[in-house]
C-alpha atoms as a PDB file:
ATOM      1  CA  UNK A   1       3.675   1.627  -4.775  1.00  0.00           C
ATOM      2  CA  UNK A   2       1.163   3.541  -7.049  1.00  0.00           C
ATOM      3  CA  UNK A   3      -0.994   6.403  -5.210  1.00  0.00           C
ATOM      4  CA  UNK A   4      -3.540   8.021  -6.006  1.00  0.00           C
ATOM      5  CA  UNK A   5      -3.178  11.595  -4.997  1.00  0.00           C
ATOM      6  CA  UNK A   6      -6.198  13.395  -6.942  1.00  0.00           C
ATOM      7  CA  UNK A   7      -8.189  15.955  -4.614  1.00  0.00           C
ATOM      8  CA  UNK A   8     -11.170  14.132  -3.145  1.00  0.00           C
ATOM      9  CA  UNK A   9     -13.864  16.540  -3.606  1.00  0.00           C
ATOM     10  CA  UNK A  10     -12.731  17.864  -7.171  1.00  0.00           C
ATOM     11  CA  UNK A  11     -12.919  14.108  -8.083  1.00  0.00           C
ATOM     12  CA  UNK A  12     -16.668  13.401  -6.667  1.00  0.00           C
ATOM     13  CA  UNK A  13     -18.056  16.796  -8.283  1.00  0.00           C
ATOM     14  CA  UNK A  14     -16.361  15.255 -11.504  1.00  0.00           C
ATOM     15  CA  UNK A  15     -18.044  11.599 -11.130  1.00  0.00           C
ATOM     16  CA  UNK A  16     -21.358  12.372  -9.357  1.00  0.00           C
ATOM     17  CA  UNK A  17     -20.443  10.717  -6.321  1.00  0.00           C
ATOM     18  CA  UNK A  18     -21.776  12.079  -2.603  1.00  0.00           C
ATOM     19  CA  UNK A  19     -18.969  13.234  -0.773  1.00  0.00           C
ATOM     20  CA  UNK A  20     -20.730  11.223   2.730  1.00  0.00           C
ATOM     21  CA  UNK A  21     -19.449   8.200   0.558  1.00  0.00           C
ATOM     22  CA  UNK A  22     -15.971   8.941   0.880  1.00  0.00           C
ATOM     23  CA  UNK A  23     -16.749   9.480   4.398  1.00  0.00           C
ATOM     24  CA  UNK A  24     -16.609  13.449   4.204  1.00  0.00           C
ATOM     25  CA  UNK A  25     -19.376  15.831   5.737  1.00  0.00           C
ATOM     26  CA  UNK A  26     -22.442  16.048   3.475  1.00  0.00           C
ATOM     27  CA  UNK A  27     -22.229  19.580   2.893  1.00  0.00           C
ATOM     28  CA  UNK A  28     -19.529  20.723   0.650  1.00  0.00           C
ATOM     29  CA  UNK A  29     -19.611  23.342  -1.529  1.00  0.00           C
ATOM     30  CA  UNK A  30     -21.342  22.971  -4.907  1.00  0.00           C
ATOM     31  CA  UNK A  31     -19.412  23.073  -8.445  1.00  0.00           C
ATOM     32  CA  UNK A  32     -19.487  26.620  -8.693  1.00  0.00           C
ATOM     33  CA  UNK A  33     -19.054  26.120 -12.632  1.00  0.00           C
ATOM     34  CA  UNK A  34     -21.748  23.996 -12.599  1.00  0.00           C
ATOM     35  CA  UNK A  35     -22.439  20.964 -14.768  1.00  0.00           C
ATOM     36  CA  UNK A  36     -21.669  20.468 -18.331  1.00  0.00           C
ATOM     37  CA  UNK A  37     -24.763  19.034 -20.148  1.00  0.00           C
ATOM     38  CA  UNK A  38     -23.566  17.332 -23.033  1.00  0.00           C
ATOM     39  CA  UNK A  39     -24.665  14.152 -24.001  1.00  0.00           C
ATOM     40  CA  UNK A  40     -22.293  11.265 -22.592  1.00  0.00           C
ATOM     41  CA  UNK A  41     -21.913   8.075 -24.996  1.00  0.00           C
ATOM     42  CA  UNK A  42     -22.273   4.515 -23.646  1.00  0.00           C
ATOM     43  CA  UNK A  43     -18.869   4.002 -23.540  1.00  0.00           C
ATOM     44  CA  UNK A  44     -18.504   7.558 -21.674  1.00  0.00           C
ATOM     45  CA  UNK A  45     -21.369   5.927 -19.083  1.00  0.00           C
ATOM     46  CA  UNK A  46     -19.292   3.226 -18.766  1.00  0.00           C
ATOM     47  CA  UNK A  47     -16.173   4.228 -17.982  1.00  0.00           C
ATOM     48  CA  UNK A  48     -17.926   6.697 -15.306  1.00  0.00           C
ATOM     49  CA  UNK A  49     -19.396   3.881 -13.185  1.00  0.00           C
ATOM     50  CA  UNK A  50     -15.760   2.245 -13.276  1.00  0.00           C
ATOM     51  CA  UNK A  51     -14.019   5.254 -12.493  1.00  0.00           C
ATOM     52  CA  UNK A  52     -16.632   5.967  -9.474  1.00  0.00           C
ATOM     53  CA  UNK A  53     -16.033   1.986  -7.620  1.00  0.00           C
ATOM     54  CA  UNK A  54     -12.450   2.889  -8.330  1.00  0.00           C
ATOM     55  CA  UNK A  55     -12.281   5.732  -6.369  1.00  0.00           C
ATOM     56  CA  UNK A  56     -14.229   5.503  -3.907  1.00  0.00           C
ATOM     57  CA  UNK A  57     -12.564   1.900  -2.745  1.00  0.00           C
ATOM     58  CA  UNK A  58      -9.258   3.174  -3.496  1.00  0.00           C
ATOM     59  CA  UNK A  59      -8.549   0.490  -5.994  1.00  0.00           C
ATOM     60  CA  UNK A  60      -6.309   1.060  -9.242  1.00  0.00           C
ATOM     61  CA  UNK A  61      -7.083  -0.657 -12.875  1.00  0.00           C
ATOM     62  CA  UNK A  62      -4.630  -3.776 -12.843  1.00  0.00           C
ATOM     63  CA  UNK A  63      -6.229  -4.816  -9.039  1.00  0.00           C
ATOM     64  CA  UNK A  64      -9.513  -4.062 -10.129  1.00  0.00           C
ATOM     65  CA  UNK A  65      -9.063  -6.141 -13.574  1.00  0.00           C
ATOM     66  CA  UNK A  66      -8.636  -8.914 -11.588  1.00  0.00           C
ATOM     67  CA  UNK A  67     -11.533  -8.491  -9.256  1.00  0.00           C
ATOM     68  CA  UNK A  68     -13.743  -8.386 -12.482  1.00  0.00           C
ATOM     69  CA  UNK A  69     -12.259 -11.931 -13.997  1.00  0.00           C
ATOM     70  CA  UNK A  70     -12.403 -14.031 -10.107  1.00  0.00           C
ATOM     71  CA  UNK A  71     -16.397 -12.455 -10.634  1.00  0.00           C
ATOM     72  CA  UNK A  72     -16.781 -13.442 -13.663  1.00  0.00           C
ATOM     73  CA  UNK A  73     -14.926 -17.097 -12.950  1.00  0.00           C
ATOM     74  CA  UNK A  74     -17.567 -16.631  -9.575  1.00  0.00           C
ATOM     75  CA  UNK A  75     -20.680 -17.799 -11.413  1.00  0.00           C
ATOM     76  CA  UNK A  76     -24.193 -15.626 -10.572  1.00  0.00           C
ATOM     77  CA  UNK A  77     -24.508 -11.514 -11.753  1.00  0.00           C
ATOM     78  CA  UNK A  78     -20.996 -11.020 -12.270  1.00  0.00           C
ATOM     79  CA  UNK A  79     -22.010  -6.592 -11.190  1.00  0.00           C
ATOM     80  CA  UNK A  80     -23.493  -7.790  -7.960  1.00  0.00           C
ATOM     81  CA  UNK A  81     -20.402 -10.357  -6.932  1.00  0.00           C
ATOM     82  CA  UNK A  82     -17.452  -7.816  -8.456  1.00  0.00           C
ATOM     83  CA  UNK A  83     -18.998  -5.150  -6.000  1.00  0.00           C
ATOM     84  CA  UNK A  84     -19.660  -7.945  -3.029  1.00  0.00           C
ATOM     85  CA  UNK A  85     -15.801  -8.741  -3.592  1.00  0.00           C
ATOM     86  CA  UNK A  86     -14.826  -5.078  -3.292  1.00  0.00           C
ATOM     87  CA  UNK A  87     -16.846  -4.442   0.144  1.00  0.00           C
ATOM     88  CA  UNK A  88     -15.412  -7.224   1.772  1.00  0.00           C
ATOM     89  CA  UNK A  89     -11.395  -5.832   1.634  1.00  0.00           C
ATOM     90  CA  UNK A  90     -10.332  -5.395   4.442  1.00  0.00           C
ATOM     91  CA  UNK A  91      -9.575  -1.509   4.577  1.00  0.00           C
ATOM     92  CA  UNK A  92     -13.194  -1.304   3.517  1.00  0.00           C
ATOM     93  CA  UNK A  93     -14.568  -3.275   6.651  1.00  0.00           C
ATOM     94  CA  UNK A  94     -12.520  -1.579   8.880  1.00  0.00           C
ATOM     95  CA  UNK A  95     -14.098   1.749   7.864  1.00  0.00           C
ATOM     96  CA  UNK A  96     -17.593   0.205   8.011  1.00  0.00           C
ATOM     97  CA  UNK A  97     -17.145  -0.702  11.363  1.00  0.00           C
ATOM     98  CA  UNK A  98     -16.083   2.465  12.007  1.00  0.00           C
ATOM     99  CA  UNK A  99     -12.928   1.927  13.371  1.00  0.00           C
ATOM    100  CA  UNK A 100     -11.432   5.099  10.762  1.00  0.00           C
ATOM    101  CA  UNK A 101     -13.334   8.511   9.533  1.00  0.00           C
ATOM    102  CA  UNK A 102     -12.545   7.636   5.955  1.00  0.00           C
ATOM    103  CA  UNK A 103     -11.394   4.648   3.357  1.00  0.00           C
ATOM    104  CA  UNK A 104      -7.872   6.347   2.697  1.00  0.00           C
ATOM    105  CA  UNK A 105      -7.492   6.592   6.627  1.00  0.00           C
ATOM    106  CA  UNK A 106      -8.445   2.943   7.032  1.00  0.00           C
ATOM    107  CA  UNK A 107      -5.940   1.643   3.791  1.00  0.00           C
ATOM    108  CA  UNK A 108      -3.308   3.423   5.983  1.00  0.00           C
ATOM    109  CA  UNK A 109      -4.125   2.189   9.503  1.00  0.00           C
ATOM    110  CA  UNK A 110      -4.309  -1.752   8.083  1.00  0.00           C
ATOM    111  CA  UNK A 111      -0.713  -0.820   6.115  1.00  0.00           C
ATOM    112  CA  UNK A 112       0.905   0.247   9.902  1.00  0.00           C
ATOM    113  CA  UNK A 113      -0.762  -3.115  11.515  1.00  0.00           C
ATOM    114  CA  UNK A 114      -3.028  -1.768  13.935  1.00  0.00           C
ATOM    115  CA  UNK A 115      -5.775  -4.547  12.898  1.00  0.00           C
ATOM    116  CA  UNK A 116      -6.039  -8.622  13.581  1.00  0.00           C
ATOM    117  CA  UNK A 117      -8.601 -10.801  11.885  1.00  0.00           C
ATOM    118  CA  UNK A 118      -9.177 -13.738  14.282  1.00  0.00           C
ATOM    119  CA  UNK A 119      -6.293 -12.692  16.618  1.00  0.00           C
ATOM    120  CA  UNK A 120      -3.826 -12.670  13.292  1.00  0.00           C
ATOM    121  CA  UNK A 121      -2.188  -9.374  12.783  1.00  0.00           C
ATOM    122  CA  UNK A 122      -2.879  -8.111   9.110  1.00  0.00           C
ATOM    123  CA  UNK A 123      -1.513  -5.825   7.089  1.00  0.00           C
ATOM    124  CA  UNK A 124      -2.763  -6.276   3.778  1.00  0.00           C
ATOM    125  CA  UNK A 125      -5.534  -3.711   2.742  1.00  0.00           C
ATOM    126  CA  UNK A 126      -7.065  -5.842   0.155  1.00  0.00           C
ATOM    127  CA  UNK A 127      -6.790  -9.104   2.370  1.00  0.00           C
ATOM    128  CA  UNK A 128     -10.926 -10.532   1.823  1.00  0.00           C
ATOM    129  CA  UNK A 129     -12.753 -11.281   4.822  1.00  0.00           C
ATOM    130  CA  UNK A 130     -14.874 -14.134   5.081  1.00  0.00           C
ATOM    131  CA  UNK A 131     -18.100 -15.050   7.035  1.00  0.00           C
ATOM    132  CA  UNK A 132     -17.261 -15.607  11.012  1.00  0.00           C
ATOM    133  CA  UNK A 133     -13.798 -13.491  10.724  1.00  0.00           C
ATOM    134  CA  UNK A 134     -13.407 -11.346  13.734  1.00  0.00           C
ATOM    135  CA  UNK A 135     -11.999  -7.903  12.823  1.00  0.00           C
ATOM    136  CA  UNK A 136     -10.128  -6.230  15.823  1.00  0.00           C
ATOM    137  CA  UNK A 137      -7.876  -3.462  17.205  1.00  0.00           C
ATOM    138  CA  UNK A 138      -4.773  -4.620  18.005  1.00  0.00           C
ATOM    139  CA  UNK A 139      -4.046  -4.120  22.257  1.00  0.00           C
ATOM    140  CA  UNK A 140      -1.146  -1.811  21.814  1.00  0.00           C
ATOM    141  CA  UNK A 141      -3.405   0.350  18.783  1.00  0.00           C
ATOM    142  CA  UNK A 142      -6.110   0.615  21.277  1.00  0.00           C
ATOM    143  CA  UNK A 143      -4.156   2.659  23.448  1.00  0.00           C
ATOM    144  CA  UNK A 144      -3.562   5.342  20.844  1.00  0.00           C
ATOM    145  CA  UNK A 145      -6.024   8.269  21.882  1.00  0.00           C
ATOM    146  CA  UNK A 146      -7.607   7.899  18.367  1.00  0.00           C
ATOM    147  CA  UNK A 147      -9.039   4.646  19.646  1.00  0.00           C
ATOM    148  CA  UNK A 148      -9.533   5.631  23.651  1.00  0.00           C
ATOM    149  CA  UNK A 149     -11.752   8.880  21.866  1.00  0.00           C
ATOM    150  CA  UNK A 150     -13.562   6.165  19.352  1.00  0.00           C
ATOM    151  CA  UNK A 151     -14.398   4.058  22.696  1.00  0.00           C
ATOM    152  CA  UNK A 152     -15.661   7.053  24.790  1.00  0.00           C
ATOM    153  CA  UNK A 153     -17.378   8.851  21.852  1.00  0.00           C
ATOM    154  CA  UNK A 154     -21.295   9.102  22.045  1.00  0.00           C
ATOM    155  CA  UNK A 155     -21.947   9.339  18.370  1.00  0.00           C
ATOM    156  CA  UNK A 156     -22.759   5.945  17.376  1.00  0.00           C
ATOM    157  CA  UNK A 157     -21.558   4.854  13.625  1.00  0.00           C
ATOM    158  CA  UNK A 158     -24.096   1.750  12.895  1.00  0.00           C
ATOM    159  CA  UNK A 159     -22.595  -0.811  10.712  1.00  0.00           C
ATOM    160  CA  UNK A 160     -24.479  -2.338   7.772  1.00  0.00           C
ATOM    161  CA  UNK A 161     -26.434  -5.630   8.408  1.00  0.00           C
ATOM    162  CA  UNK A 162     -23.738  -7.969   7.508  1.00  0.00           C
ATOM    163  CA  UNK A 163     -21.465  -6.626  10.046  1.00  0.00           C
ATOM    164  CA  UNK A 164     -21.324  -6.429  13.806  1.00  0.00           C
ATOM    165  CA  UNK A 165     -19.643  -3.895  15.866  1.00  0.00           C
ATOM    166  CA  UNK A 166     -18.805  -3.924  19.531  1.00  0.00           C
ATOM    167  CA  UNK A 167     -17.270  -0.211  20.050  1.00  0.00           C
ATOM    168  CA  UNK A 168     -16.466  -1.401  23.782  1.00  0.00           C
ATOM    169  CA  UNK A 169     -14.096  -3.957  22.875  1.00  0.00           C
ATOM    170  CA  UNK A 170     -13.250  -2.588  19.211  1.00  0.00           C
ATOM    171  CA  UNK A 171     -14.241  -6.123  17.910  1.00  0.00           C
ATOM    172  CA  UNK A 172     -16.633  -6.467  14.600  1.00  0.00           C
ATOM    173  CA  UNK A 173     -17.801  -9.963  13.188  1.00  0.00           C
ATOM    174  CA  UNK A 174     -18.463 -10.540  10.010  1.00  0.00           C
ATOM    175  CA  UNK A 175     -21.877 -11.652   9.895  1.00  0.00           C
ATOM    176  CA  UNK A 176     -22.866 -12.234   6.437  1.00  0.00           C
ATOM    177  CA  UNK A 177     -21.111 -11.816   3.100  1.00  0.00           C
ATOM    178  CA  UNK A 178     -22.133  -8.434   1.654  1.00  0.00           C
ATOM    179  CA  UNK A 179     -25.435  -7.832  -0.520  1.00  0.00           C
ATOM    180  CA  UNK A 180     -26.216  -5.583  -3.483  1.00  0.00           C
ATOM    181  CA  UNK A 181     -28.343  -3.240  -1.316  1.00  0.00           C
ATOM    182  CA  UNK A 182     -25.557  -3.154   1.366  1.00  0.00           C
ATOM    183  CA  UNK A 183     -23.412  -0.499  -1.069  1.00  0.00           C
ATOM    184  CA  UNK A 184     -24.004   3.019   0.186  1.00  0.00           C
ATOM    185  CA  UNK A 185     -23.963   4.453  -2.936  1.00  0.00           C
ATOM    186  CA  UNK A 186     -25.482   4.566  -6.214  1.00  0.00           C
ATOM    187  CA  UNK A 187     -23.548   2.158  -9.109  1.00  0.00           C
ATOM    188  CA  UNK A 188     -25.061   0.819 -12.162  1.00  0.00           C
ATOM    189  CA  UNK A 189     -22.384  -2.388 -12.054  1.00  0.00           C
ATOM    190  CA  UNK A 190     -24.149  -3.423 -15.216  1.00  0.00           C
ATOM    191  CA  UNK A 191     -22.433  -0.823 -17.335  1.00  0.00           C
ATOM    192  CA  UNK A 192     -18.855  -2.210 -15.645  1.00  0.00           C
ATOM    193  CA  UNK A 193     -19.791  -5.545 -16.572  1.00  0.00           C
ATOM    194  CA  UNK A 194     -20.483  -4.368 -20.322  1.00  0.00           C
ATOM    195  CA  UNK A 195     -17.260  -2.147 -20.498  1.00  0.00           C
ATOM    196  CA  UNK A 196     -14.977  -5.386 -19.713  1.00  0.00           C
ATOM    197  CA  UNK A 197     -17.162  -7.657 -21.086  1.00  0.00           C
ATOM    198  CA  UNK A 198     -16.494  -5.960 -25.227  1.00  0.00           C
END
């Protein structure tokens, strides 16, 4: 299985992406090099904004190919359901919720089965929720101190609009598919749409 072992914060420096969106504190250290200021070309621009859903989902090129044609197949802005298809993998719901600190930690805590969607154990990181699924810890996970700490922890993680999170019973519903204003950071899908599009 292909990984992707590139250091995190090197990476977001490199693509202009905050490092709160990878689920790391806010204030990391600066590029001490600083930035270069050279004029990027379109197809430069591009490739950026692809890069920067890539890595911060955790998604490589032949998975996220295919994302691209089903949105394209989808009918409606072909940017705004591509990104709505991302957000709703699991991994990516399970960190929402904030049942994991990061994506990466999340990917590896669906992989070891500590997760059921509508009492089904799942294991698939990129399995799609769908309106009305029930996202849960499984009864034997929640006894892991990782989840007992989550439970008694004060600092409350609130989940975007379309989801619902009950931190006593480590239960979140899925509410709503996800809208264009629900990603947490910035992406101009347009230019993704052009790159594949050519």
């Amino acid at each position: 299985m292909a990984k992707n072992t590139q250091p995190v914060l090197k990476r977001c420096r490199t693509l202009g992406v905050s490092p709160a969106a990878m689920g790391y504190a806010k204030n990391s250290k600066k590029n001490p090099g600083g930035q270069r200021r050279a004029k990027k070309s379109e197809y430069a621009m591009q490739l950026t904004e692809k890069q920067k859903v890539k890595f911060v989902y955790g998604i490589l090129e032949k998975q996220f190919r295919a994302y691209y044609e089903k949105a394209s197949r989808a009918g409606g802005n072909t940017g705004e359901v591509l990104l709505s298809l991302i957000e709703r993998r699991l991994d990516n719901v399970v960190y929402r919720l904030g049942f994991a600190n990061t994506r990466r930690q999340a990917r590896q805590l669906v992989n070891h089965g500590h997760f059921t969607v509508n009492g089904k154990r799942v294991n698939i990181p990129s399995y799609s929720v769908r309106t009305g699924d029930v996202i849960a810890v499984c009864e034997k996970s929640a006894q892991n101190n990782f989840y007992k700490k989550l439970k008694e922890d004060d600092a409350f993680i609130a989940a975007p609009k379309w989801l619902d999170r009950d931190k006593n019973t480590l239960q979140g519903k899925v509410l709503a598919l996800p809208a264009r204003d629900d990603i947490d950071f910035e992406i101009a899908e347009h230019l993704i749409v052009e790159l594949y599009s050519k």
